[in-house]
Protein backbone atom coordinates (compact mmCIF):
# COMPACT_ATOMS: atom_id res chain seq x y z
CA UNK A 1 0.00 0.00 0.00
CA UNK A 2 1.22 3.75 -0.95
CA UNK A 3 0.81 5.89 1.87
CA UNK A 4 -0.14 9.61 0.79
CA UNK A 5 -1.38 12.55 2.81
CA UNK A 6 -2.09 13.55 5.99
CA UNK A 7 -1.89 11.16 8.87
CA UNK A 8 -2.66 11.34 13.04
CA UNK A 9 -2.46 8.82 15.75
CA UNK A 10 -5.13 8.59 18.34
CA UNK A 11 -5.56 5.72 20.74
CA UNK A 12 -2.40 4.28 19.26
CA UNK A 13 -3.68 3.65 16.26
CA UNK A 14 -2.80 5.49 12.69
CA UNK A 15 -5.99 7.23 10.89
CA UNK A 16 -6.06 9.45 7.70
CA UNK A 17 -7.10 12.82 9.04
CA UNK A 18 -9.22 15.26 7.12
CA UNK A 19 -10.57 18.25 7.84
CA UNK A 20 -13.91 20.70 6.71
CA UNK A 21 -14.60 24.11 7.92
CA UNK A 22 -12.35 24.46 10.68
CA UNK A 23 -13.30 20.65 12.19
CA UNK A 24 -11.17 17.75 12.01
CA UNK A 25 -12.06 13.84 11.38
CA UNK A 26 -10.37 10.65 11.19
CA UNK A 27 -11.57 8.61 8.54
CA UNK A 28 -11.76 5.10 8.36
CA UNK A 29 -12.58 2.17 5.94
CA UNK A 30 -13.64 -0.45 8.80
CA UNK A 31 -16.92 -0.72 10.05
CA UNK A 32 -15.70 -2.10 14.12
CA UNK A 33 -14.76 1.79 14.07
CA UNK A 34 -18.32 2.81 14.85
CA UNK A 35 -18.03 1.07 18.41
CA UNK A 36 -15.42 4.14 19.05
CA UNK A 37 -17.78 6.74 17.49
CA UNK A 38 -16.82 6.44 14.20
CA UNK A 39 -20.34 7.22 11.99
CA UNK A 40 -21.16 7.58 7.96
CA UNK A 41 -20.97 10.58 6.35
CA UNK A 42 -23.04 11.85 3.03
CA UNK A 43 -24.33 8.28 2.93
CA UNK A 44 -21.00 6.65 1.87
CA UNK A 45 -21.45 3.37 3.50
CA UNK A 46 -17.69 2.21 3.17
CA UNK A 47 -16.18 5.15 4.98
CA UNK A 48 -16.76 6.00 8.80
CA UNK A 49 -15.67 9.85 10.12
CA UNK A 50 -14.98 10.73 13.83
CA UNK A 51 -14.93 14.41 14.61
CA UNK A 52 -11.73 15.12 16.55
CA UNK A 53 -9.80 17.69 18.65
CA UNK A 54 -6.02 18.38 17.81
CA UNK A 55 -5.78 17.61 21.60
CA UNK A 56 -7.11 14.33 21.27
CA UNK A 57 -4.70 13.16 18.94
CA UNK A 58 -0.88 11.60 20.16
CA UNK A 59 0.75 12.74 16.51
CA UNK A 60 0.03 14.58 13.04
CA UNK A 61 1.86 14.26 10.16
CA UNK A 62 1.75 14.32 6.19
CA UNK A 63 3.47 11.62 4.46
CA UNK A 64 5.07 12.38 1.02
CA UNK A 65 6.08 8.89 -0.84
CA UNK A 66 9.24 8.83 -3.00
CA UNK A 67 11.41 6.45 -4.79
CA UNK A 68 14.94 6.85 -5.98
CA UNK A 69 16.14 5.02 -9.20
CA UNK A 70 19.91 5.77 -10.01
CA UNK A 71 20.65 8.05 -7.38
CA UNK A 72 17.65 10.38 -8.37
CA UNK A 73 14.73 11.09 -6.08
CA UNK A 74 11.39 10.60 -8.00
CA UNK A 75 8.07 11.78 -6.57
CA UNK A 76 5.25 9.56 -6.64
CA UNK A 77 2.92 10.90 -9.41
CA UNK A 78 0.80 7.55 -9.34
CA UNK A 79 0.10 4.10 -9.03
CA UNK A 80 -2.15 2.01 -11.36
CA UNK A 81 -3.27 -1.06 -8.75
CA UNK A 82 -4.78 -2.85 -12.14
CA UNK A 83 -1.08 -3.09 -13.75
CA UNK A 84 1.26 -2.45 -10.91
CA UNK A 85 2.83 0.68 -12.23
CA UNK A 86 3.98 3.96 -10.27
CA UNK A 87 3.87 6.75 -12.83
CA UNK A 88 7.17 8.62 -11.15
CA UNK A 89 8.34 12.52 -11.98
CA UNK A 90 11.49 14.62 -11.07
CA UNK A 91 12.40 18.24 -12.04
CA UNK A 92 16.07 17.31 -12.39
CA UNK A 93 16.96 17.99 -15.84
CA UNK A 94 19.92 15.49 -15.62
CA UNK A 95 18.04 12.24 -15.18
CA UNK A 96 17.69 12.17 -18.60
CA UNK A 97 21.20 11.41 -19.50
CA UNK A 98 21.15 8.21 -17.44
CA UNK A 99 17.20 6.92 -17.12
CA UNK A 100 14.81 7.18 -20.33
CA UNK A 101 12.20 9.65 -18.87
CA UNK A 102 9.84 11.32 -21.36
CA UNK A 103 9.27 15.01 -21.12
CA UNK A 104 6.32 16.23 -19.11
CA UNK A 105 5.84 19.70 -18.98
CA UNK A 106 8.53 22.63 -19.39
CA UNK A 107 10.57 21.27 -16.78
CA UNK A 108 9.38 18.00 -15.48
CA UNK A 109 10.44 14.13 -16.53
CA UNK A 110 8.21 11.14 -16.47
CA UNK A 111 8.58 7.37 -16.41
CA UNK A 112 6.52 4.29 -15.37
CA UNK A 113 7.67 1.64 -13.44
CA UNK A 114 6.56 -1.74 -11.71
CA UNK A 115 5.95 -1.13 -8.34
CA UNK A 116 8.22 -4.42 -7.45
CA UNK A 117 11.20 -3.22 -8.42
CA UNK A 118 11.39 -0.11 -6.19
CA UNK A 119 11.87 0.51 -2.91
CA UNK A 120 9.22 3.29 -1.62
CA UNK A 121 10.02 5.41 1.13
CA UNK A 122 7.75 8.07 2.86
CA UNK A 123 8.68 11.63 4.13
CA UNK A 124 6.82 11.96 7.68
CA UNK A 125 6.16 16.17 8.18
CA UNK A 126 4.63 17.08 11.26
CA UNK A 127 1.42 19.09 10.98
CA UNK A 128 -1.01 20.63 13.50
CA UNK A 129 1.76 21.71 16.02
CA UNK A 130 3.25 18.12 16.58
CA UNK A 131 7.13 17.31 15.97
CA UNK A 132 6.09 13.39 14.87
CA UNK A 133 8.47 12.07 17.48
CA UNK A 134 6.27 9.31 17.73
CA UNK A 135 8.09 6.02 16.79
C-alpha cells in the first residue's frame, strides 16, 4: 500500500485525518470503528468519520512517498493497482542522461515503473503543532 497525505495517531492507532470548515475527522474504511464513534458521512457506507480535537490526537503528520532510481529522487505521481505501475516525476533535468524519462511539462520528466522493483520510502512532516516524534 502507498501511503499519501495527511496522517494522526489517536488511541495508538494510525488514521487518515481530514478536515472541513475548521473541524477535524479521522476517517476510516472499517466498520468495528463505529463502536469508538466512528459514523457515515453523506451516505458513503464504506467510509466511517470521527470528529476530533487536535488535543485528542498523540501525533500529526503528512506523508510524502518517493522512490529513488539511479541516485535520483522521484516523486510519486501515481500508481495504477490494475497493472502495478507507479507513474514517477522529477524536475532534475539530468536524469535524462542516465534513465529514459519522457518530457512532461517545461521542466518536469516522467517514467513508469513496476511497483516491485522499487523501494518506496515516505517523508513523515509534522502538521497541526506536533514534531512526529512518535516512533
Amino acid at each position: 500500500m502507498i501511503r499519501r497525505g495527511r496522517f494522526a495517531r489517536w488511541d495508538n492507532r494510525e488514521f487518515e485525518i481530514v478536515s472541513y470548515r475548521r473541524q477535524y475527522y479521522l476517517k476510516s474504511n472499517d466498520p468495528s470503528d463505529r463502536q469508538w464513534g466512528f459514523q457515515v458521512m453523506n451516505g458513503r457506507q464504506e467510509m466511517f468519520f470521527k470528529p476530533i480535537l487536535v488535543t485528542d490526537l498523540e501525533d500529526a503528520y503528512e506523508i510524502i512517498p518517493y522512490v529513488f532510481i539511479s541516485g535520483y529522487r522521484f516523486a510519486i505521481e501515481s500508481y495504477n493497482v490494475e497493472t502495478g505501475m507507479l507513474t514517477l516525476v522529477t524536475n532534475n533535468p539530468f536524469v535524462q542522461k542516465k534513465i529514459p524519462v519522457r518530457p512532461q511539462g517545461k521542466y518536469e520528466y516522467i517514467i513508469d515503473v513496476s511497483v516491485h522493483e522499487l523501494k518506496i520510502e515516505e517523508d513523515r512532516i509534522p502538521i497541526l503543532g506536533f514534531d512526529s516524534s512518535y516512533p
